[in-house]
C-alpha atoms as a PDB file:
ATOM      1  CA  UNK A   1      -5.115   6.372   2.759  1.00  0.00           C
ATOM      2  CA  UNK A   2      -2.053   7.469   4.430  1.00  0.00           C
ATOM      3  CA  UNK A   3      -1.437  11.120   5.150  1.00  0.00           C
ATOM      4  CA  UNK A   4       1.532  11.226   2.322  1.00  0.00           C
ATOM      5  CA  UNK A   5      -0.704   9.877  -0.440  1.00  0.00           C
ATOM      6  CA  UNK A   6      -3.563  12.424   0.657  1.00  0.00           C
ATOM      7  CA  UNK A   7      -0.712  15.096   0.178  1.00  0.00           C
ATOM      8  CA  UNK A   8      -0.044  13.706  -3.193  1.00  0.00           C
ATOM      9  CA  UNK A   9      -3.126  13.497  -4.198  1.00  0.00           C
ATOM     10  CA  UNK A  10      -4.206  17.594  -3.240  1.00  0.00           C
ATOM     11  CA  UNK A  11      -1.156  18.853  -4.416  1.00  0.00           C
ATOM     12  CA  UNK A  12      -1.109  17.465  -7.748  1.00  0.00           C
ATOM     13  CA  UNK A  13      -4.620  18.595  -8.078  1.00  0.00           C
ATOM     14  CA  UNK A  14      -3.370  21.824  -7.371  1.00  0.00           C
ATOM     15  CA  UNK A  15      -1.893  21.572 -10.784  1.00  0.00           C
ATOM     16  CA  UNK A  16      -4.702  20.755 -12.337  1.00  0.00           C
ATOM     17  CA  UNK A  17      -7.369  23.274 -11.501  1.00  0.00           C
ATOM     18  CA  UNK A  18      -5.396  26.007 -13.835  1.00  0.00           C
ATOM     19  CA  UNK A  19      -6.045  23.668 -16.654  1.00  0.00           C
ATOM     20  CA  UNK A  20      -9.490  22.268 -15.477  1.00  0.00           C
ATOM     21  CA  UNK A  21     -10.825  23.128 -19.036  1.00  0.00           C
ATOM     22  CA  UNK A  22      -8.466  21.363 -21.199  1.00  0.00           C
ATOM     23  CA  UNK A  23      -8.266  18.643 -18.334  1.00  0.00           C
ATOM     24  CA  UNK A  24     -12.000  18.002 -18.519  1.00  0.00           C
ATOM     25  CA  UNK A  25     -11.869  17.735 -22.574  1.00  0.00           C
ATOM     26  CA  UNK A  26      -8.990  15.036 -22.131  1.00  0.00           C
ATOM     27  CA  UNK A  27     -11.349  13.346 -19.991  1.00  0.00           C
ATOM     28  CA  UNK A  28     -14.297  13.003 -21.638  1.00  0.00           C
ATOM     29  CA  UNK A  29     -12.602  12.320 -24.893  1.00  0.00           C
ATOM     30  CA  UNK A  30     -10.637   9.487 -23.654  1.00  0.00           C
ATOM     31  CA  UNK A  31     -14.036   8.061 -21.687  1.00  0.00           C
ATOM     32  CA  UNK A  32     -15.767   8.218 -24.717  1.00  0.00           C
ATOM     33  CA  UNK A  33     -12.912   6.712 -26.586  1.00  0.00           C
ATOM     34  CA  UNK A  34     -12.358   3.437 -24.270  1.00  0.00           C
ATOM     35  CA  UNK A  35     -16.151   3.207 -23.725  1.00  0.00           C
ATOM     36  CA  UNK A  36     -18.112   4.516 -26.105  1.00  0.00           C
ATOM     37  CA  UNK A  37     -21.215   2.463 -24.978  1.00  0.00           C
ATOM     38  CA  UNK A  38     -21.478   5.694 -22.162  1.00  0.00           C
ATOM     39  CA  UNK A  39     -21.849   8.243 -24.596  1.00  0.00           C
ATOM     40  CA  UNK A  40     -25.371   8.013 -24.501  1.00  0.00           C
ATOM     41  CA  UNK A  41     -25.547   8.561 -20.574  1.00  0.00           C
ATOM     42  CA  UNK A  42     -23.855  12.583 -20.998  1.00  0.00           C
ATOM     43  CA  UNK A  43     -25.708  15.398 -22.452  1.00  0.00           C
ATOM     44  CA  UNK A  44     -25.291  16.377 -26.177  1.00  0.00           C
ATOM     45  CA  UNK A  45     -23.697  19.687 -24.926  1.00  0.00           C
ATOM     46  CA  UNK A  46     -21.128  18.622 -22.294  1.00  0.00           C
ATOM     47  CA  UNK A  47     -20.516  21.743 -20.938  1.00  0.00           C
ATOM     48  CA  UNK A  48     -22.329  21.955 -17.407  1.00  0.00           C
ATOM     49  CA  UNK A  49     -21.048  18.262 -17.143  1.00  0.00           C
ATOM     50  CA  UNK A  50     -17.388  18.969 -17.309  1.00  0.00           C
ATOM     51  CA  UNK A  51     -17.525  21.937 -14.892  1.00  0.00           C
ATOM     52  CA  UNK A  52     -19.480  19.452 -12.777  1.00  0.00           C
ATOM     53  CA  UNK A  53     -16.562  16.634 -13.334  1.00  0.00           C
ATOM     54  CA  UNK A  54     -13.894  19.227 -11.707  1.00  0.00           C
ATOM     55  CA  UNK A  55     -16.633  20.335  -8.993  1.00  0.00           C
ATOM     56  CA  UNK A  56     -16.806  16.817  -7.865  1.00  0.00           C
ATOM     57  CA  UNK A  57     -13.061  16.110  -8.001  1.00  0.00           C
ATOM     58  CA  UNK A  58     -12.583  19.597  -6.720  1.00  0.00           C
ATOM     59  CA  UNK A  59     -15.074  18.520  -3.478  1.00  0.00           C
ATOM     60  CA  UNK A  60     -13.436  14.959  -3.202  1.00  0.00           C
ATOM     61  CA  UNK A  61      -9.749  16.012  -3.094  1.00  0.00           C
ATOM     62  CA  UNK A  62     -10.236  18.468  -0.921  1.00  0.00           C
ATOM     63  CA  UNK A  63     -11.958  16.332   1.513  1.00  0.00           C
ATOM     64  CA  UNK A  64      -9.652  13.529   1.732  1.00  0.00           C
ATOM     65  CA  UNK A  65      -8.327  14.805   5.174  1.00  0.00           C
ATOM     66  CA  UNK A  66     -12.288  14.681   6.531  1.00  0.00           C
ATOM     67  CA  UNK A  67     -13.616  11.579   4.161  1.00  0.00           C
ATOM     68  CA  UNK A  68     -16.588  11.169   7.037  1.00  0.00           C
ATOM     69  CA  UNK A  69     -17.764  14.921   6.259  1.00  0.00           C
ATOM     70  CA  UNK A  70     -17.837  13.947   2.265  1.00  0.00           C
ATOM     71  CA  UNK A  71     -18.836  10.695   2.793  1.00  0.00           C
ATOM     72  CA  UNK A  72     -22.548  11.530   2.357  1.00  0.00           C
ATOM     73  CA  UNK A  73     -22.135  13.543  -0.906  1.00  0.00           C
ATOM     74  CA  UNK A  74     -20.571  10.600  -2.619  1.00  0.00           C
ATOM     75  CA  UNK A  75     -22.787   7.945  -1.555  1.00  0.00           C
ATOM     76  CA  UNK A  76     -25.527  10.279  -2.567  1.00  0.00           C
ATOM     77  CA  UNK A  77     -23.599  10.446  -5.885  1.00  0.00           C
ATOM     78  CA  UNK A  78     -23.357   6.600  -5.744  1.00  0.00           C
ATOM     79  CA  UNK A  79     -27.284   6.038  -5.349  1.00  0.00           C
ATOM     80  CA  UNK A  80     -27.926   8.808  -7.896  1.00  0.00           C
ATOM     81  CA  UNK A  81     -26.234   6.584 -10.684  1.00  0.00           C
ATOM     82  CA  UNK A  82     -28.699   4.589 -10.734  1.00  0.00           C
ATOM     83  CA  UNK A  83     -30.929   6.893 -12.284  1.00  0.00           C
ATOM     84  CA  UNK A  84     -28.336   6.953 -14.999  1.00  0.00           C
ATOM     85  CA  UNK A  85     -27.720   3.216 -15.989  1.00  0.00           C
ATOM     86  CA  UNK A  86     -24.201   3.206 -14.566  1.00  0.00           C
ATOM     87  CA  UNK A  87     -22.916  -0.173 -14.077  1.00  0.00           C
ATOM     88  CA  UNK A  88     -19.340  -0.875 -11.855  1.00  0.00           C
ATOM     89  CA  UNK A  89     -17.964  -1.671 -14.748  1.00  0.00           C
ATOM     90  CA  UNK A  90     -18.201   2.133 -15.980  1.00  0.00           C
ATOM     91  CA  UNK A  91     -16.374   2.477 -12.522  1.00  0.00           C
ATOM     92  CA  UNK A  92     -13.598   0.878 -14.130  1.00  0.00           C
ATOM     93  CA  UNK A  93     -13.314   3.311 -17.600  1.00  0.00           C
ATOM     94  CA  UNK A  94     -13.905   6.466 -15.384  1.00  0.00           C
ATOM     95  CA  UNK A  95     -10.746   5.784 -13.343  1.00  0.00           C
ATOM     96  CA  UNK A  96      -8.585   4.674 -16.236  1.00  0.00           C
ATOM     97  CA  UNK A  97      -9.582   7.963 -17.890  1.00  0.00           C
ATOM     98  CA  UNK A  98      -9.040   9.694 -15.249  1.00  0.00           C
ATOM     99  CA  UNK A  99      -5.538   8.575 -14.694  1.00  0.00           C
ATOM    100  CA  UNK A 100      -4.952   8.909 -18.444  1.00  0.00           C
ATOM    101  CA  UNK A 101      -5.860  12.609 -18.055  1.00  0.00           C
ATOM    102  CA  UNK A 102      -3.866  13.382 -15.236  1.00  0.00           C
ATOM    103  CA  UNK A 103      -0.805  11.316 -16.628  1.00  0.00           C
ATOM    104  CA  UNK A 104      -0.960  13.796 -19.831  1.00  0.00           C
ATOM    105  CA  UNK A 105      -2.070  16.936 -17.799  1.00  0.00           C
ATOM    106  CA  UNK A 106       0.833  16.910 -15.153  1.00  0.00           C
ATOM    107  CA  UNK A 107       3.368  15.219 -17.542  1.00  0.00           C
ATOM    108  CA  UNK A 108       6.560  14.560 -15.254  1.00  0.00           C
ATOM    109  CA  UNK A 109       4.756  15.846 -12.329  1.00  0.00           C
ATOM    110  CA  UNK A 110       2.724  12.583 -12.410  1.00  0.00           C
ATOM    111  CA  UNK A 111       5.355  10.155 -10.784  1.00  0.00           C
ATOM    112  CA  UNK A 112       4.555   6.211  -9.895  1.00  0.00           C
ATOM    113  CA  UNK A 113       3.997   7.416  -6.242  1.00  0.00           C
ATOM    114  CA  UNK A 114       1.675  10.424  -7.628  1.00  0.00           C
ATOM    115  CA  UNK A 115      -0.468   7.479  -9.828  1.00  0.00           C
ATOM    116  CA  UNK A 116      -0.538   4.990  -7.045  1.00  0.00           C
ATOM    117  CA  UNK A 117      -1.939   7.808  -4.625  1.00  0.00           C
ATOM    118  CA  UNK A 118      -4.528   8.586  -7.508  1.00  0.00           C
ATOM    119  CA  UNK A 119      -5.446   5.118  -8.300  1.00  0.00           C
ATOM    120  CA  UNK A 120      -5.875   4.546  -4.223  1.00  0.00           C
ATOM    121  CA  UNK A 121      -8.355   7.589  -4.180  1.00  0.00           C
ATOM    122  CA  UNK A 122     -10.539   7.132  -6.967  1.00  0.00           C
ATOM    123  CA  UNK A 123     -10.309   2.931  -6.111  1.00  0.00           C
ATOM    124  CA  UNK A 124     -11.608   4.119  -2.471  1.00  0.00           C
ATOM    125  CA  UNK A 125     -14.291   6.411  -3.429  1.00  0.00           C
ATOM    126  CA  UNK A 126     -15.811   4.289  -6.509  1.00  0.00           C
ATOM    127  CA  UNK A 127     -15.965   1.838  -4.065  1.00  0.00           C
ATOM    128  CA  UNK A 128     -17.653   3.718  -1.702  1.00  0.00           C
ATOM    129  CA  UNK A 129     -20.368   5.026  -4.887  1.00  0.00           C
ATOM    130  CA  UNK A 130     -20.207   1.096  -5.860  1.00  0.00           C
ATOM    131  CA  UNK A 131     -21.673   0.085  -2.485  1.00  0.00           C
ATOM    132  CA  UNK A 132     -24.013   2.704  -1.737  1.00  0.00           C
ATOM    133  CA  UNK A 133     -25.565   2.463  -5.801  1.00  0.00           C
ATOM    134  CA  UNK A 134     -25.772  -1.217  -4.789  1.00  0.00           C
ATOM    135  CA  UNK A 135     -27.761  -0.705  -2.086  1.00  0.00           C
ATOM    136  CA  UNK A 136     -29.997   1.513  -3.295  1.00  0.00           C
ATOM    137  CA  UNK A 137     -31.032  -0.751  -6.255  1.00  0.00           C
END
């Protein structure tokens, strides 16, 4: 990731963290829309997991300019999805809902060069959670 599209990535975060609430409901509402089948993976009560959701993004954006000091936390995410019946192909469904949400939380905010920087992040660190699940198997 270039230096620009780490800047595009943290600062439109920025706008997200005053509507991390809303932004996690959008979420998990279109995950469980486009994949239903994962439903069954989350709690009942989905409260602890949304604050959890903007934790991890929280942890992962910020991180971008020192990936080999967060590195270890998301492969250790990666290997602990296995415990959870996550396939890659969830990979897939996460990331679209996650651009969905930011697309309706930042509205105009979330230009092509905004989404491309997002869709390079998240493609970069599912991969990384990918391998290291793989692995681990």
């Amino acid at each position: 990731m270039t230096p620009e599209k780490i800047a595009l990535v943290q600062d439109s975060f920025k706008k997200v963290v005053p509507i991390a609430g809303p932004a996690a409901d959008i979420f998990y509402d279109r995950l469980f829309e486009i994949a239903p089948e994962v439903r069954g993976l989350f709690p009942e009560d989905m409260t602890e997991q949304k604050k959890k959701l903007m934790q991890m993004l929280a942890i992962a954006v910020n991180g971008l300019t020192k990936l080999d000091e967060i590195l270890p936390a998301v492969q250790d995410l990666g290997r602990r999805h296995n415990g959870y019946d996550v396939t890659p192909a969830h990979y897939d469904k996460v990331g679209e809902a996650l651009i969905f949400t930011l697309d309706k939380g930042l509205g105009e905010a979330f230009t092509p060069e905004v989404k491309d920087a997002w869709v390079e992040t998240y493609g970069a660190l599912a991969g990384v959670m990918i391998d290291a699940q793989a692995k681990a198997a």
